[in-house]
N, C-alpha and C. Protein backbone atom coordinates (compact mmCIF):
# COMPACT_ATOMS: atom_id res chain seq x y z
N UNK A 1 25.93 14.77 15.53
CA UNK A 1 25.11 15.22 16.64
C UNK A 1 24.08 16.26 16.19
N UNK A 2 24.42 17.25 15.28
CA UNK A 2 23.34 17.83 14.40
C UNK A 2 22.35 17.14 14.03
N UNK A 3 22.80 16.13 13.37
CA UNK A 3 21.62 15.59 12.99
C UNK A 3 20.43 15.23 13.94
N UNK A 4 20.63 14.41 15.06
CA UNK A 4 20.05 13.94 16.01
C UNK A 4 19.44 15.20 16.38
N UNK A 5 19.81 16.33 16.62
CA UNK A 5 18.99 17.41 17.25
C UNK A 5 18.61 18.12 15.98
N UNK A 6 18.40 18.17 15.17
CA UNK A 6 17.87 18.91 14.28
C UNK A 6 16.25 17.64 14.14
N UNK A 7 16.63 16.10 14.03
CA UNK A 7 15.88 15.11 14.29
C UNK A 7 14.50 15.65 15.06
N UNK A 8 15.41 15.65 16.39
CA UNK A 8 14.59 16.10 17.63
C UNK A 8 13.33 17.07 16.95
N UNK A 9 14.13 18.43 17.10
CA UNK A 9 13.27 19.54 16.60
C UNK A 9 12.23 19.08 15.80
N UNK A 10 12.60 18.99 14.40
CA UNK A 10 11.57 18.54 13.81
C UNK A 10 10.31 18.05 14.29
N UNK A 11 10.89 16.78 15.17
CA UNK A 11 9.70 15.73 15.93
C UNK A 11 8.72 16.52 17.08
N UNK A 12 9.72 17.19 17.56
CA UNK A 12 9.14 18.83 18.52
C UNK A 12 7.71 19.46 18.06
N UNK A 13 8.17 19.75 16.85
CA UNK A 13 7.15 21.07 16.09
C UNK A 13 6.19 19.99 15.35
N UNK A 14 6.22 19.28 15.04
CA UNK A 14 5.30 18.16 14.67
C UNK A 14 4.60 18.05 15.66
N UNK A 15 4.77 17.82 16.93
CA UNK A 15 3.82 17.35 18.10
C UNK A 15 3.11 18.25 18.13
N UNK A 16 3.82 19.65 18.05
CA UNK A 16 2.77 21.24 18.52
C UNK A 16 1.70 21.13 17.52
N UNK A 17 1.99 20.60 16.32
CA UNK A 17 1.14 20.96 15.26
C UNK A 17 0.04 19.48 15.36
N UNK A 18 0.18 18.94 15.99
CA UNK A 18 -1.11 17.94 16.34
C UNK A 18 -1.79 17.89 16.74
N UNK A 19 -3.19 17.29 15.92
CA UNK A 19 -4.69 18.31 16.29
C UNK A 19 -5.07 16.64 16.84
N UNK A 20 -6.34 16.90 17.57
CA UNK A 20 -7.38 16.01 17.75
C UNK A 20 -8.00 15.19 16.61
N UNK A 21 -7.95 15.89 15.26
CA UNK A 21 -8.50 15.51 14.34
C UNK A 21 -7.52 14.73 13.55
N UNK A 22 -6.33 14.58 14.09
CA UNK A 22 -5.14 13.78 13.05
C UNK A 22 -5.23 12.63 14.04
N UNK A 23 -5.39 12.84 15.40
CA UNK A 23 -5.31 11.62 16.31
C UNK A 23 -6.59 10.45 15.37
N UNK A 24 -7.72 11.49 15.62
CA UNK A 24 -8.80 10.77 14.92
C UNK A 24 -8.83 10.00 13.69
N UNK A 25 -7.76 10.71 12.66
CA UNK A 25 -7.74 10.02 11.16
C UNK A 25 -7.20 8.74 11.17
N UNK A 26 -5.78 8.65 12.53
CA UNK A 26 -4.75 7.66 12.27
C UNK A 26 -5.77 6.01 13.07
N UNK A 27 -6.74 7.02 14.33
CA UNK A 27 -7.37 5.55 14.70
C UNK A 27 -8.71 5.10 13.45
N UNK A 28 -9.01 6.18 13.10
CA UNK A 28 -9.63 5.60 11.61
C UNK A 28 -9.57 4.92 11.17
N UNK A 29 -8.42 5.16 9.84
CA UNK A 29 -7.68 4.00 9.07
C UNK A 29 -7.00 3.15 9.47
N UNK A 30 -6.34 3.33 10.81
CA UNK A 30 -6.01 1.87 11.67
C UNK A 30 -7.10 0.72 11.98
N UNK A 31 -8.00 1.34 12.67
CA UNK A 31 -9.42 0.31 12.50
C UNK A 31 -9.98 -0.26 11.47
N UNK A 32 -9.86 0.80 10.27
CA UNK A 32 -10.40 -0.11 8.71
C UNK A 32 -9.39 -1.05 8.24
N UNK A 33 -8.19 -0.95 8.76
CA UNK A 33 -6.71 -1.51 7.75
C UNK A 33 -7.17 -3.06 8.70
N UNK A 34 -7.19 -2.85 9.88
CA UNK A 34 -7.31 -4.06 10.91
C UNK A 34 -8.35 -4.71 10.70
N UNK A 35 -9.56 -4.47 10.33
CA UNK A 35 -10.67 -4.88 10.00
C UNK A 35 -10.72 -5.45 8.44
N UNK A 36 -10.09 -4.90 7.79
CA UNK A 36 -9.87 -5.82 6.04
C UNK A 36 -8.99 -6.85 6.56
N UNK A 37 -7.79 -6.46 7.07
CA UNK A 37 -6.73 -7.96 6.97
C UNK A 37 -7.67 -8.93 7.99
N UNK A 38 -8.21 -8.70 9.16
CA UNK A 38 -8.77 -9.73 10.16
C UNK A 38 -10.25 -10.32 8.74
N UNK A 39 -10.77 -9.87 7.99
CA UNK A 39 -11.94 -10.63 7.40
C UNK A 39 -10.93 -10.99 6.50
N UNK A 40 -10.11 -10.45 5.59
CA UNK A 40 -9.36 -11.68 4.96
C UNK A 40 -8.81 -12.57 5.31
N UNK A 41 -8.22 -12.21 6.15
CA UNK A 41 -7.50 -14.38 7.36
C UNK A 41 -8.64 -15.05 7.68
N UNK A 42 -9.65 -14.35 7.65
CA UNK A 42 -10.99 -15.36 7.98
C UNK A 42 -11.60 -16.10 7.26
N UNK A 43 -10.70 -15.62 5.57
CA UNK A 43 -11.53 -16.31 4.53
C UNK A 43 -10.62 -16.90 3.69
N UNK A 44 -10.77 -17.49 2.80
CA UNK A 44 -10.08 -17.83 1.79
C UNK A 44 -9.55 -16.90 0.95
N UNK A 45 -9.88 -15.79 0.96
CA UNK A 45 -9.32 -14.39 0.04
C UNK A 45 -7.98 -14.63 0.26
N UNK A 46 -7.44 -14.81 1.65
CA UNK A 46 -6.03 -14.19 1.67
C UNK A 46 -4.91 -14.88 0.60
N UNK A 47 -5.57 -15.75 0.25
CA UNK A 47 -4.44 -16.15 -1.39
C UNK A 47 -4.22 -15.23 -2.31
N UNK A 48 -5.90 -15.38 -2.32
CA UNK A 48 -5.76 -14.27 -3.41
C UNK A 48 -5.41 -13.26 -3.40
N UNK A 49 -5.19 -12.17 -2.30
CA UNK A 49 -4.72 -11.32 -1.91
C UNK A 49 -3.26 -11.46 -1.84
N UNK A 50 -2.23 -12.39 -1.75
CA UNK A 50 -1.37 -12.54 -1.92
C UNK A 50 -0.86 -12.46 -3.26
N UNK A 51 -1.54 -13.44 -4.11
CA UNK A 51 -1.51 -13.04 -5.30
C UNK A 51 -1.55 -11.78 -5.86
N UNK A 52 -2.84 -11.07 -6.05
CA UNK A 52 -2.33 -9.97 -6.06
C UNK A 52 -1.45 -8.90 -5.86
N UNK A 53 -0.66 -9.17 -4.53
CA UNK A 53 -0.01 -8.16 -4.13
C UNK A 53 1.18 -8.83 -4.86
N UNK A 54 1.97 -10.10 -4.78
CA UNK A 54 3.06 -10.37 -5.61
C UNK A 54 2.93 -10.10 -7.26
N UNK A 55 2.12 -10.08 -7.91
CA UNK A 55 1.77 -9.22 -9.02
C UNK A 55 1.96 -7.95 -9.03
N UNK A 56 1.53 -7.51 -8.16
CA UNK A 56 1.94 -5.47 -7.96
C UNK A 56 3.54 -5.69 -8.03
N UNK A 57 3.71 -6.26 -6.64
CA UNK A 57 5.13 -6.23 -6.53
C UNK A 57 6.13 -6.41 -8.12
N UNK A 58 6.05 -7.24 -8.74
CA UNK A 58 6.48 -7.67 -9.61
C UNK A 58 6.66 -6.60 -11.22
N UNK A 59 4.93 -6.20 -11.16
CA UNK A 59 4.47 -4.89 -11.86
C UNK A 59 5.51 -3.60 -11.77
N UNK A 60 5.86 -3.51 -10.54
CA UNK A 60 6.80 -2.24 -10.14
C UNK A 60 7.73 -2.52 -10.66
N UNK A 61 8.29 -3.99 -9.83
CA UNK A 61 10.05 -4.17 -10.54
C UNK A 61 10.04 -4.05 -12.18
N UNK A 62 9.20 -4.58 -13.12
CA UNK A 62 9.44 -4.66 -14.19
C UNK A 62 9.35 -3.03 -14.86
N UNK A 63 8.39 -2.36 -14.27
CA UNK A 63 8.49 -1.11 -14.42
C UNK A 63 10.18 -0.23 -13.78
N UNK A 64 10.36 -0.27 -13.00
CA UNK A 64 11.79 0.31 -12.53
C UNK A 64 12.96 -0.36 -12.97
N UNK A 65 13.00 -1.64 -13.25
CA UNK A 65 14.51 -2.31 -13.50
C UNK A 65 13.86 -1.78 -15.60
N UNK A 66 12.85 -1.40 -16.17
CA UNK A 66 13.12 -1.83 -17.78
C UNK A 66 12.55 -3.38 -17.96
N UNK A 67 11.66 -3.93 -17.56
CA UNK A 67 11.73 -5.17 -18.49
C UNK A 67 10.54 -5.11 -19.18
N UNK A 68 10.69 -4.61 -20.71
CA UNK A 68 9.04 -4.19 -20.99
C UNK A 68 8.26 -5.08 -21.94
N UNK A 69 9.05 -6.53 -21.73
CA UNK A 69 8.23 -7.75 -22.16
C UNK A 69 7.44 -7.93 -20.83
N UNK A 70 8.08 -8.32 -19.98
CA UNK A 70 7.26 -8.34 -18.52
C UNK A 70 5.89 -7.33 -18.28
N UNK A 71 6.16 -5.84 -18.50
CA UNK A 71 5.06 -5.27 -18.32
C UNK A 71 4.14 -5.21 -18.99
N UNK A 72 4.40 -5.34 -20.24
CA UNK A 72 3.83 -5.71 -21.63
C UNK A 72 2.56 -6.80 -21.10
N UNK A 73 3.31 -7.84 -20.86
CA UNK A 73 2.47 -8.84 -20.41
C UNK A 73 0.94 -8.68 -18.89
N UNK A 74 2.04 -7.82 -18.10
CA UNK A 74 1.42 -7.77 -16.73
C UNK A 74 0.61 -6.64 -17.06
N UNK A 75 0.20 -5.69 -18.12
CA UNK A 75 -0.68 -4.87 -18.76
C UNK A 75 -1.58 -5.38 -19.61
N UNK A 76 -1.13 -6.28 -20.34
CA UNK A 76 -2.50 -6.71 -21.23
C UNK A 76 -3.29 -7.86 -19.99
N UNK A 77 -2.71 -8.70 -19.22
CA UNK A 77 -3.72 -9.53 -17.99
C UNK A 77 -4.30 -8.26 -16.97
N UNK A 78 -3.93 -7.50 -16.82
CA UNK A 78 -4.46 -6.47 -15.88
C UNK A 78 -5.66 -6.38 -16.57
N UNK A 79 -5.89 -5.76 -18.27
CA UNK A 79 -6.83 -5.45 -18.26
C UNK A 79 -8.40 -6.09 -18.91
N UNK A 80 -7.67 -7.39 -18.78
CA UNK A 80 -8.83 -8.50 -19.19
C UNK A 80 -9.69 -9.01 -18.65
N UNK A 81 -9.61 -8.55 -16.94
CA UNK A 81 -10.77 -8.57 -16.49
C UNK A 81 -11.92 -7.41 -16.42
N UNK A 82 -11.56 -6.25 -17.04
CA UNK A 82 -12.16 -5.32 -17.23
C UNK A 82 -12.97 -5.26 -18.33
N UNK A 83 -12.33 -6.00 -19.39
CA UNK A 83 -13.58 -6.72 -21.07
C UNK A 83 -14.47 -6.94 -20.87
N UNK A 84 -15.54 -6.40 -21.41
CA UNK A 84 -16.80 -7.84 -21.23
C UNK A 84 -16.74 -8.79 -21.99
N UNK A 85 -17.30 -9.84 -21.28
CA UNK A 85 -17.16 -11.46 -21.90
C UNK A 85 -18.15 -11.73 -22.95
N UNK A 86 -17.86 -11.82 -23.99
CA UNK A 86 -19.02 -11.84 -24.95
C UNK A 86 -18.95 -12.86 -26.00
């Protein structure tokens, strides 16, 4: 039951400390976040965007579980599009 009211509190003094200008940041980046994913479903990106993100995903695990053939790998393709092609 501590917990739950110590919970509370917290959530309490958080509200006091909320400005107009945090309201403003969160509809901000809510509008930009909504506005990238709605033009990517509109296009063909969103594969690729998938792709990518299961690559991150993957990037992490191999980084946290140790597998450093995996990252090995997912480090040298990361940075081959950054070469110039010559």
């Amino acid at each position: 039951m501590e917990f739950i009211t110590g919970l509370w509190d917290t959530f309490v003094a958080l509200v006091h400390t909320f400005k107009l200008s945090d309201a403003l940041d969160v509809l901000l980046v809510s509008f930009i976040i909504y506005n990238g994913i709605k033009l990517i479903r509109e296009t063909r990106a969103e594969q690729l965007v998938k792709g990518i993100i299961i690559l991150m995903g993957v990037y992490v695990a191999s980084v946290v579980i140790h597998l450093n053939m995996m990252k090995t790998l997912l480090d040298y393709f990361s940075i081959l599009p950054l070469l110039p092609c010559w």
